[in-house]
Protein backbone atom coordinates (compact mmCIF):
# COMPACT_ATOMS: atom_id res chain seq x y z
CA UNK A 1 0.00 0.00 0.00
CA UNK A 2 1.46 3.45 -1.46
CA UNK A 3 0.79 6.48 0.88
CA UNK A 4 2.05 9.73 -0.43
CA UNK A 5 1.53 11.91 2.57
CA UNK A 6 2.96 8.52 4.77
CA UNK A 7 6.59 8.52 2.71
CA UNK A 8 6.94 12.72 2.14
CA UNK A 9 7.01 12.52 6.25
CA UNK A 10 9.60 9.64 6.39
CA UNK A 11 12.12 10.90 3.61
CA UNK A 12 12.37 14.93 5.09
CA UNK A 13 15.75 14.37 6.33
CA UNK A 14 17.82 12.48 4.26
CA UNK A 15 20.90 14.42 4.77
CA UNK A 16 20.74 12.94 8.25
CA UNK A 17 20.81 9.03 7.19
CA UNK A 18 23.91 10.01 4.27
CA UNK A 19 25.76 11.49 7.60
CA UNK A 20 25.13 8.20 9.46
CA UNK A 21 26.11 6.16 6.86
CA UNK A 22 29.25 7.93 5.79
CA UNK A 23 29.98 7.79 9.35
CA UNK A 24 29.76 4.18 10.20
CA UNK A 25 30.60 2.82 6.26
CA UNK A 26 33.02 5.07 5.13
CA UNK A 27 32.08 4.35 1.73
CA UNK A 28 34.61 4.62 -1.15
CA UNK A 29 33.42 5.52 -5.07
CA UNK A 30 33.88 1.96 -6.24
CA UNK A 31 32.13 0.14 -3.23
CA UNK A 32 29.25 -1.52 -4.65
CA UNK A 33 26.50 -0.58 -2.37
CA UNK A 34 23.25 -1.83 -0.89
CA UNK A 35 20.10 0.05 0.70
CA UNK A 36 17.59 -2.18 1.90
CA UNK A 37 14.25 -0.83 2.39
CA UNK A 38 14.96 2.19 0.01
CA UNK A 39 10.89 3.86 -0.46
CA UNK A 40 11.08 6.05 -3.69
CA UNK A 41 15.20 6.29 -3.26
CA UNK A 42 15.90 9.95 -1.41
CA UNK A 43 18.79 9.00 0.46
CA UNK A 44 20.09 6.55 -1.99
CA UNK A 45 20.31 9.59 -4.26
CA UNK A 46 22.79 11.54 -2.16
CA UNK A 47 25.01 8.27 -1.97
CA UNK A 48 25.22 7.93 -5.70
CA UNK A 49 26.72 11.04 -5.42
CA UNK A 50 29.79 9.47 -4.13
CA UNK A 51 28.93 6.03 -4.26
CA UNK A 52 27.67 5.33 -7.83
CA UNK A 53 27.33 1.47 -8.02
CA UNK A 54 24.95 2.32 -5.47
CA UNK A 55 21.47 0.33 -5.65
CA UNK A 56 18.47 0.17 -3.72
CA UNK A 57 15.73 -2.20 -2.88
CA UNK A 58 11.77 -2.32 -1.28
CA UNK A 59 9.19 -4.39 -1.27
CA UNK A 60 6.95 -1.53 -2.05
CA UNK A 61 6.44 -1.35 -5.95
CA UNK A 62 4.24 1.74 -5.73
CA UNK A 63 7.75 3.69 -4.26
CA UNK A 64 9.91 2.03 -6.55
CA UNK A 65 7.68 2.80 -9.56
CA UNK A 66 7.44 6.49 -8.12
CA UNK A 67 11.51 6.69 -7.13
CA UNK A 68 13.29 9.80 -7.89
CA UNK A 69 16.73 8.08 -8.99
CA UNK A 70 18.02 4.88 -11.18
CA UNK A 71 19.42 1.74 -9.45
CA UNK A 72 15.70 1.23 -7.55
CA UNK A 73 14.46 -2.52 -7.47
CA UNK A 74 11.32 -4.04 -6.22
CA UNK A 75 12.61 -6.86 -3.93
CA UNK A 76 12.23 -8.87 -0.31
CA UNK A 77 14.83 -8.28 1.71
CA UNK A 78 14.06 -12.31 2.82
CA UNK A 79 15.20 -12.91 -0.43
CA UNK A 80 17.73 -10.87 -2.62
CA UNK A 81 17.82 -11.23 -5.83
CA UNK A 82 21.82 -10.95 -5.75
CA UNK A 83 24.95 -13.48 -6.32
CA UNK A 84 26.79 -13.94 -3.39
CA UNK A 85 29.02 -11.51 -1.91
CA UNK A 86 27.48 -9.08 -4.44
CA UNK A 87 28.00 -6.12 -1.91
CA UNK A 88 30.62 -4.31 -0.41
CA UNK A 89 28.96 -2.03 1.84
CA UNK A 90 24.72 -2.68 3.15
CA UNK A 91 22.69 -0.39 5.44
CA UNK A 92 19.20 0.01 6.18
CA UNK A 93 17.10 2.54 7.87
CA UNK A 94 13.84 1.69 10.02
CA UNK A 95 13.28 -1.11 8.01
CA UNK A 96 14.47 -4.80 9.46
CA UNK A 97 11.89 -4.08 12.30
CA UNK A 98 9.05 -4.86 9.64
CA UNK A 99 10.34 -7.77 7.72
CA UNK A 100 8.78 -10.98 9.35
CA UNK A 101 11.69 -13.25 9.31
CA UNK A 102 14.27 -11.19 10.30
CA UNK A 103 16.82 -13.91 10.46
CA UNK A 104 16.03 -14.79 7.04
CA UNK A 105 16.72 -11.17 6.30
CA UNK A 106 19.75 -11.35 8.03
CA UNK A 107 21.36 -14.93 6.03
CA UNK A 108 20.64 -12.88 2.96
CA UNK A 109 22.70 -9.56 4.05
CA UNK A 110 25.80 -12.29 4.93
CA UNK A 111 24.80 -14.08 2.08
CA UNK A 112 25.23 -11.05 -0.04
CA UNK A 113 28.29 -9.37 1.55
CA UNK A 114 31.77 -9.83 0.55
CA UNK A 115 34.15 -10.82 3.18
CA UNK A 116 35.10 -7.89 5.20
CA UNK A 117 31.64 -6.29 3.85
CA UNK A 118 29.71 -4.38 6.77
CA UNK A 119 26.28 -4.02 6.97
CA UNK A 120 24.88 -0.75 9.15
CA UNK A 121 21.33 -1.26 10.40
CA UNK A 122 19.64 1.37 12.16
CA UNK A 123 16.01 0.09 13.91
CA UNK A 124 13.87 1.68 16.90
CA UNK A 125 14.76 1.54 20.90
CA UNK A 126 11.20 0.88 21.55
CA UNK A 127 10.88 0.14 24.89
CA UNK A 128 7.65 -1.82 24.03
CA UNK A 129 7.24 -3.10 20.71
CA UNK A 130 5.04 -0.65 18.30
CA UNK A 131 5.33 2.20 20.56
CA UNK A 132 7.53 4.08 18.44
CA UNK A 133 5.15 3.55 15.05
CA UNK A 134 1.92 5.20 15.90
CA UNK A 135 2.93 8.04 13.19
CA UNK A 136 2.97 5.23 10.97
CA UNK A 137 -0.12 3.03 12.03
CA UNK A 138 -2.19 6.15 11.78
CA UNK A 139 -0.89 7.26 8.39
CA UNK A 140 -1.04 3.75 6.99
CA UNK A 141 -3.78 2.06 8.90
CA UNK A 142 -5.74 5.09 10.30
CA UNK A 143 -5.42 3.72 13.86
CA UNK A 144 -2.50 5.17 16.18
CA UNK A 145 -2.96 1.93 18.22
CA UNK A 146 -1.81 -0.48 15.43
CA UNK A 147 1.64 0.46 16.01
CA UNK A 148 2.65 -3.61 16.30
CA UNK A 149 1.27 -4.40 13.21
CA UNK A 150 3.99 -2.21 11.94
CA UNK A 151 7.07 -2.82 14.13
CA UNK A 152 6.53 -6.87 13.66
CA UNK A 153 10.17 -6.78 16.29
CA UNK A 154 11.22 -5.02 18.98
CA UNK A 155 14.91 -5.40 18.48
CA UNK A 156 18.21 -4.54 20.18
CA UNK A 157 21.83 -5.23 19.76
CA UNK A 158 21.96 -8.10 21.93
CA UNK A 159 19.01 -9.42 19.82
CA UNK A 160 20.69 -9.10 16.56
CA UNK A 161 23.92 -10.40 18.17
CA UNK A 162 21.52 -13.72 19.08
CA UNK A 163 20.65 -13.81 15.58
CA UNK A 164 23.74 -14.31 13.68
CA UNK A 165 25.41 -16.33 16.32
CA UNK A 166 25.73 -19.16 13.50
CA UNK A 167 26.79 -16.86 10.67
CA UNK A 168 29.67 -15.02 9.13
CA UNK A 169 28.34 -12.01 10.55
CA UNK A 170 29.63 -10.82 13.66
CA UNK A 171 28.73 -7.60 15.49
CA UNK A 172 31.76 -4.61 15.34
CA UNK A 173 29.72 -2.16 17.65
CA UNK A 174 26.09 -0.66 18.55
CA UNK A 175 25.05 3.21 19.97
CA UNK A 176 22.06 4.43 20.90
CA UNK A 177 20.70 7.73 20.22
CA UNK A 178 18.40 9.12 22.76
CA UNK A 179 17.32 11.98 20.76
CA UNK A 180 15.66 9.64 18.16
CA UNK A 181 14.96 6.92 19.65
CA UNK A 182 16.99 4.41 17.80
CA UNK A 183 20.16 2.08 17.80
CA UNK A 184 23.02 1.78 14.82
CA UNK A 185 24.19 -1.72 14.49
CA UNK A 186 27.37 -2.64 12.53
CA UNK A 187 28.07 -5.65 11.51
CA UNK A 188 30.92 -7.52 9.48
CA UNK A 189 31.10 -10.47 7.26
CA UNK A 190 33.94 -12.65 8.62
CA UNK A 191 36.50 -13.49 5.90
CA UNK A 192 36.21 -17.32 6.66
């Protein structure tokens, strides 16, 4: 389900998420890069900029027909579409909290990586799960109390760490941010 007014809110500040991931990725011009959970492509705009094997993916075909840059693909992050270790470089904004298998989700990102590849994924400290999506469940479901049919996970870094216990993945570092709610995960691909 498209909603216009629903994704103008969530892209505003894009700058922000190119900050956080130049931070964390330090990207380089020939990195071939991944955005999971992309919408109609904002930020993955300003990383072409600097990044220009950039690409993005959603499962939302109304935002990907609708994106406002090339390299946009209509795709489940539970199951890319990619060779392995296709990727240099993955992140994601707000958007492993809604896929329903998230370890599935996660066995593709290793899957997907090169060795050495880091993935960045940035998800909500809710406290309870939902709490932080009522924006959301009212734009998209016209009920402010629907926020867990939204956030399908309340997640953490201990709870990712849990999840790839049995991968290639292991976690480099989390923070929190207070002022938004939300933790930045990093994680590498192990070279063996």
């Amino acid at each position: 389900m498209y909603n216009s007014r629903f994704y103008s809110f969530i892209q505003l500040d894009r700058k922000n998420h190119v900050d956080i991931v130049n931070r964390f990725l330090k990207p380089q011009a020939d990195n071939r890069i991944l955005e999971i959970g992309c919408g109609r492509g904002y930020t993955l705009k300003r990383v072409q900029k600097f990044a220009p094997q950039a690409i993005g993916i959603d499962v939302n075909g109304e935002a990907i027909r609708r994106g406002v840059v090339s390299g946009l693909y209509e795709m489940d992050a539970q199951k890319l579409e990619f060779p392995d270790e296709s990727f240099d470089k993955i992140y994601s904004f707000h958007t492993i909290e809604h896929i329903p298998d998230v370890r599935k989700a996660l066995n593709e990102i290793e899957r997907v990586l090169t060795p050495q590849g880091k993935a960045l994924l940035v998800y909500p400290a809710e406290p309870i799960r939902g709490l932080l999506a009522g924006f959301a469940a009212t734009a998209l479901l016209k009920n402010p109390l629907r926020g867990r049919d939204i956030h399908l996970h309340k997640l953490s870094p201990k709870i990712i760490e849990a999840l790839i216990i049995d991968s290639r993945l292991r976690h480099l570092e989390s923070e929190l941010s207070l002022f938004t709610p939300q933790y930045f995960t990093l994680l590498e691909k192990s070279a063996t």
